[in-house]
C-alpha atoms as a PDB file:
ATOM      1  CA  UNK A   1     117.283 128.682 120.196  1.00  0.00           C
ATOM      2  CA  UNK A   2     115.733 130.279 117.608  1.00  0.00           C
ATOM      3  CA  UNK A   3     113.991 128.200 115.152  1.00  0.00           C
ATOM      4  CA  UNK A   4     115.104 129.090 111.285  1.00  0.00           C
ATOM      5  CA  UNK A   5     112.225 129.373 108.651  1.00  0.00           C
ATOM      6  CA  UNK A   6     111.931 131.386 105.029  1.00  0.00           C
ATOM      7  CA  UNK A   7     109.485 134.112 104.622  1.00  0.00           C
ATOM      8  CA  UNK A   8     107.972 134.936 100.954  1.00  0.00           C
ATOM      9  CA  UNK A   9     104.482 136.832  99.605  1.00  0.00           C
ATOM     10  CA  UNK A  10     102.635 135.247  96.977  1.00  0.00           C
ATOM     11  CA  UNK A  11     102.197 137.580  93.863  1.00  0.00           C
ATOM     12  CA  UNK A  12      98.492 138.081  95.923  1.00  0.00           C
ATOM     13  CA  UNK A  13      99.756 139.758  98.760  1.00  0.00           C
ATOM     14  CA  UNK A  14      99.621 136.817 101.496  1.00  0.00           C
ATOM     15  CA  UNK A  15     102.865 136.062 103.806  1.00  0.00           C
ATOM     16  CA  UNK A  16     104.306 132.065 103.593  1.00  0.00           C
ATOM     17  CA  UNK A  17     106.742 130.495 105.484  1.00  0.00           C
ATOM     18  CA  UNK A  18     109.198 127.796 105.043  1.00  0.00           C
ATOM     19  CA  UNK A  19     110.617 125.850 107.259  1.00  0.00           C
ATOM     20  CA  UNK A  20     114.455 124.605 107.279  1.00  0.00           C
ATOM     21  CA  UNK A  21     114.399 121.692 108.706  1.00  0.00           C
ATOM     22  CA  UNK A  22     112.498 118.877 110.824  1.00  0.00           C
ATOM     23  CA  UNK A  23     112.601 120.937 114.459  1.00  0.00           C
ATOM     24  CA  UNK A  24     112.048 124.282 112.473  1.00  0.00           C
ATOM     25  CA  UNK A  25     108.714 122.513 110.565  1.00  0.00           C
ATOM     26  CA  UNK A  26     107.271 121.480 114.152  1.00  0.00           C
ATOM     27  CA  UNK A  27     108.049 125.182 115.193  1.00  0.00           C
ATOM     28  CA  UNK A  28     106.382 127.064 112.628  1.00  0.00           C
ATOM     29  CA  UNK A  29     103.420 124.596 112.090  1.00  0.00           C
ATOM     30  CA  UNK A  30     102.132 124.353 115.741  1.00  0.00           C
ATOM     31  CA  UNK A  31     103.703 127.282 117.833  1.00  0.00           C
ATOM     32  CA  UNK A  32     104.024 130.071 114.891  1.00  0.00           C
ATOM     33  CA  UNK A  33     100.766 129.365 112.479  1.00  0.00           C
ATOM     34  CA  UNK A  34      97.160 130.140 113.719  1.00  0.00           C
ATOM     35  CA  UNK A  35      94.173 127.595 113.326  1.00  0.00           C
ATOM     36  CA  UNK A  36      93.205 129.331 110.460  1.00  0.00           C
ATOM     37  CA  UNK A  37      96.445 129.728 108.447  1.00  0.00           C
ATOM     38  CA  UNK A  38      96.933 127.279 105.411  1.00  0.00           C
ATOM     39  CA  UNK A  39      99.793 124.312 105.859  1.00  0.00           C
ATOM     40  CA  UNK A  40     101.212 122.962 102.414  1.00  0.00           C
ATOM     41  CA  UNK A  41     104.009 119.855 102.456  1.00  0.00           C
ATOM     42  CA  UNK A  42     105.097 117.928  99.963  1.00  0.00           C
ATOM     43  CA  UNK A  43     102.781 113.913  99.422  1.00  0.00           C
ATOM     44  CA  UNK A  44     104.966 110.732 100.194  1.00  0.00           C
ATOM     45  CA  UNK A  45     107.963 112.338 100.618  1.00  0.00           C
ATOM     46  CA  UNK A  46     110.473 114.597 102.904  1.00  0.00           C
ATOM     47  CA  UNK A  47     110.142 118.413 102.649  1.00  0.00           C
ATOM     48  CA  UNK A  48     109.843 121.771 104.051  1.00  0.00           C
ATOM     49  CA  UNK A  49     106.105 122.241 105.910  1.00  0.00           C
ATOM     50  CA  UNK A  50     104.564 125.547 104.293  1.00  0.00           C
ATOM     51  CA  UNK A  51     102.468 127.906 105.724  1.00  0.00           C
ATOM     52  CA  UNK A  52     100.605 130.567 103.685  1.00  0.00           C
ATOM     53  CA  UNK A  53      99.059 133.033 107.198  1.00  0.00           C
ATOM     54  CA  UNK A  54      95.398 133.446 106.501  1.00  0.00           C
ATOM     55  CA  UNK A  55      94.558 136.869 108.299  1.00  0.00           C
ATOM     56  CA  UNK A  56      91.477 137.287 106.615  1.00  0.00           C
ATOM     57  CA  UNK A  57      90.174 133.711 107.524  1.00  0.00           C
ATOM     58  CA  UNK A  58      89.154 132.985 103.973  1.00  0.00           C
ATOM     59  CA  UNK A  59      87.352 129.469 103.974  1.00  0.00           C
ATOM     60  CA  UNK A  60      90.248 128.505 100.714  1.00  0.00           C
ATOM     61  CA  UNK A  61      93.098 129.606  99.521  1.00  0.00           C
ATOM     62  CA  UNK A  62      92.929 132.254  96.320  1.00  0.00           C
ATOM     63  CA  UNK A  63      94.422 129.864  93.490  1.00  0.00           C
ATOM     64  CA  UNK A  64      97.520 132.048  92.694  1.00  0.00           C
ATOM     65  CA  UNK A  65      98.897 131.605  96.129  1.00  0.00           C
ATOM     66  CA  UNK A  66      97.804 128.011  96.434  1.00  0.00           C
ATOM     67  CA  UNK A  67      99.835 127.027  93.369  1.00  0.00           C
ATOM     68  CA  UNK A  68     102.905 129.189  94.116  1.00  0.00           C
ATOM     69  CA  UNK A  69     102.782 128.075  98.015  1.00  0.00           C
ATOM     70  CA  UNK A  70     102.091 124.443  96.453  1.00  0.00           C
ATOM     71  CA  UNK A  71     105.534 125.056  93.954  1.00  0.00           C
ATOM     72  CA  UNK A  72     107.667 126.272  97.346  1.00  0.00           C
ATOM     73  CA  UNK A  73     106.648 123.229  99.297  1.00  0.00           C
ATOM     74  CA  UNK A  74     107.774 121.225  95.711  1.00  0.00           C
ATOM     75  CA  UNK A  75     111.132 122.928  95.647  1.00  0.00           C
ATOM     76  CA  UNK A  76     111.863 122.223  99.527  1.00  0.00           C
ATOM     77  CA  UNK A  77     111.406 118.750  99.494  1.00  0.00           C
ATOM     78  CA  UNK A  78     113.247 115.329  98.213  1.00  0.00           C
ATOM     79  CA  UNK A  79     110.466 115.986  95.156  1.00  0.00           C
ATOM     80  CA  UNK A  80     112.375 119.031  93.685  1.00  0.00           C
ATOM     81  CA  UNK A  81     113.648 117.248  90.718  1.00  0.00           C
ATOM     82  CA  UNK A  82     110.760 115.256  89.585  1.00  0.00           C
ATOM     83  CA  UNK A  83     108.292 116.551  86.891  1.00  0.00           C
ATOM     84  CA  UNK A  84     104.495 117.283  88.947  1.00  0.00           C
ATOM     85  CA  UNK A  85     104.421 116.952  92.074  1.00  0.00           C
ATOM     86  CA  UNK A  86     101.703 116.269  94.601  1.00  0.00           C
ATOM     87  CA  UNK A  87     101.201 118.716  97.504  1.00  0.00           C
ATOM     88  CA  UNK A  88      98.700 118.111 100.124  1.00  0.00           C
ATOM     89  CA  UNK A  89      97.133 120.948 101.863  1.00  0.00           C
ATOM     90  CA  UNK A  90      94.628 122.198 104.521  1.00  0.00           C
ATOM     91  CA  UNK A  91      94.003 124.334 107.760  1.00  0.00           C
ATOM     92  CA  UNK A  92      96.333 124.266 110.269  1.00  0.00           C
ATOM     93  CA  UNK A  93      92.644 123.121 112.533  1.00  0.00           C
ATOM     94  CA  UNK A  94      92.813 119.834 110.688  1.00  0.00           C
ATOM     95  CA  UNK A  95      96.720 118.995 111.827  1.00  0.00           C
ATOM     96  CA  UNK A  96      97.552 117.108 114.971  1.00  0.00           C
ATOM     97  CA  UNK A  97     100.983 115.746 116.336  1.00  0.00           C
ATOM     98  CA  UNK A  98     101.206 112.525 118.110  1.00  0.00           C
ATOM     99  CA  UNK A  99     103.099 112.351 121.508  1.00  0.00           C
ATOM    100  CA  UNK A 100     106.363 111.287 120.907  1.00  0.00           C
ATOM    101  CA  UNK A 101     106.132 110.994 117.179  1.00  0.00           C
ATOM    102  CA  UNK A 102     109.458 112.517 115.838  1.00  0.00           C
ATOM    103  CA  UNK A 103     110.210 116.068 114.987  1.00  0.00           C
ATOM    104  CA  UNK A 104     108.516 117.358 111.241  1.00  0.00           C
ATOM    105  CA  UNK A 105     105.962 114.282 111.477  1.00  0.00           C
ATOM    106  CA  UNK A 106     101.906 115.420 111.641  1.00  0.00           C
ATOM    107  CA  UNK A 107      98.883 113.281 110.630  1.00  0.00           C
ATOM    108  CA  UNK A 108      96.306 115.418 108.772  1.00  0.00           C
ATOM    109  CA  UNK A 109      92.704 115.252 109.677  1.00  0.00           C
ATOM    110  CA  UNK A 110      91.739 115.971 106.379  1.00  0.00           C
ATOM    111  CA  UNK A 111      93.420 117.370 103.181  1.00  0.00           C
ATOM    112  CA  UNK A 112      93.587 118.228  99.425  1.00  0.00           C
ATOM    113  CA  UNK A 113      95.683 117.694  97.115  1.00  0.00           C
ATOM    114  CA  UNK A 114      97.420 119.439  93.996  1.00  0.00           C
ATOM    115  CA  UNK A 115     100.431 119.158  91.204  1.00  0.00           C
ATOM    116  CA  UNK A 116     102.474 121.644  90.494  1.00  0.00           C
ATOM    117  CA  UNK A 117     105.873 121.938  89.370  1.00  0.00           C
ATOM    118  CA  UNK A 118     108.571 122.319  91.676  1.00  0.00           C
ATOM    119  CA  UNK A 119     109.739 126.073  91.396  1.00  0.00           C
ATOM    120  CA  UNK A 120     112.138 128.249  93.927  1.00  0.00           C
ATOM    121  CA  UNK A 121     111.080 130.748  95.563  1.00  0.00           C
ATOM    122  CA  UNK A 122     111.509 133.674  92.959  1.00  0.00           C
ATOM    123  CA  UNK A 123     110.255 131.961  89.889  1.00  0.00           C
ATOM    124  CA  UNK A 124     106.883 133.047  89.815  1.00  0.00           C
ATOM    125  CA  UNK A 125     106.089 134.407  86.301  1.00  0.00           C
ATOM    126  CA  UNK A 126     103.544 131.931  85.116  1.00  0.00           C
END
């Protein structure tokens, strides 16, 4: 089966992903994303898990691209019509599944936080 995602680039150049649904999030955050690679998801709430690839293992993610990435994972979630929303973020490294736990569910090691506004995927002009 193959597992259904979105692919964007940020206005900087980087590749991110978006998944479609709970079995497609678990897909492309722990079989298609490296240890390095950024995950984004919308805070207290359903959504699309976000991955921004992060081939040149940068230590943080170059603002542009965090807030746009940050506005996808807004868009894709049960968030999209509120005003700012929160996004957590982080390395793929500091995810973890739990046996058994259900499909799209991940407990993060450690993690930031930002608000953006939710914004689709071609509304990037500022």
């Amino acid at each position: 089966m193959k597992q259904g995602y979105k692919s964007f680039v940020s206005s900087e150049g980087m590749e991110i992903l978006v998944g479609n649904q709970a079995e497609s999030n678990d897909y492309l955050t722990f079989n298609l994303s490296l240890p390095q690679d950024f995950w984004l998801h919308v805070a207290d709430n359903s959504g699309a898990h976000v991955i921004v690839r992060n081939q040149e293992k940068l230590d943080r993610l170059p603002k542009k691209t965090l807030q746009e990435a940050a506005s996808i994972a807004a868009y894709y979630s049960k968030s999209r019509n509120g005003g700012q929303v929160a996004v957590h973020y982080t390395q793929r490294k500091n995810l973890r599944k739990k046996k058994g736990s259900k499909a799209g569910r991940v407990i993060l090691k450690e993690h930031k936080t930002i608000k953006v506004k939710p914004k689709s995927d071609l509304a990037f002009d500022g």
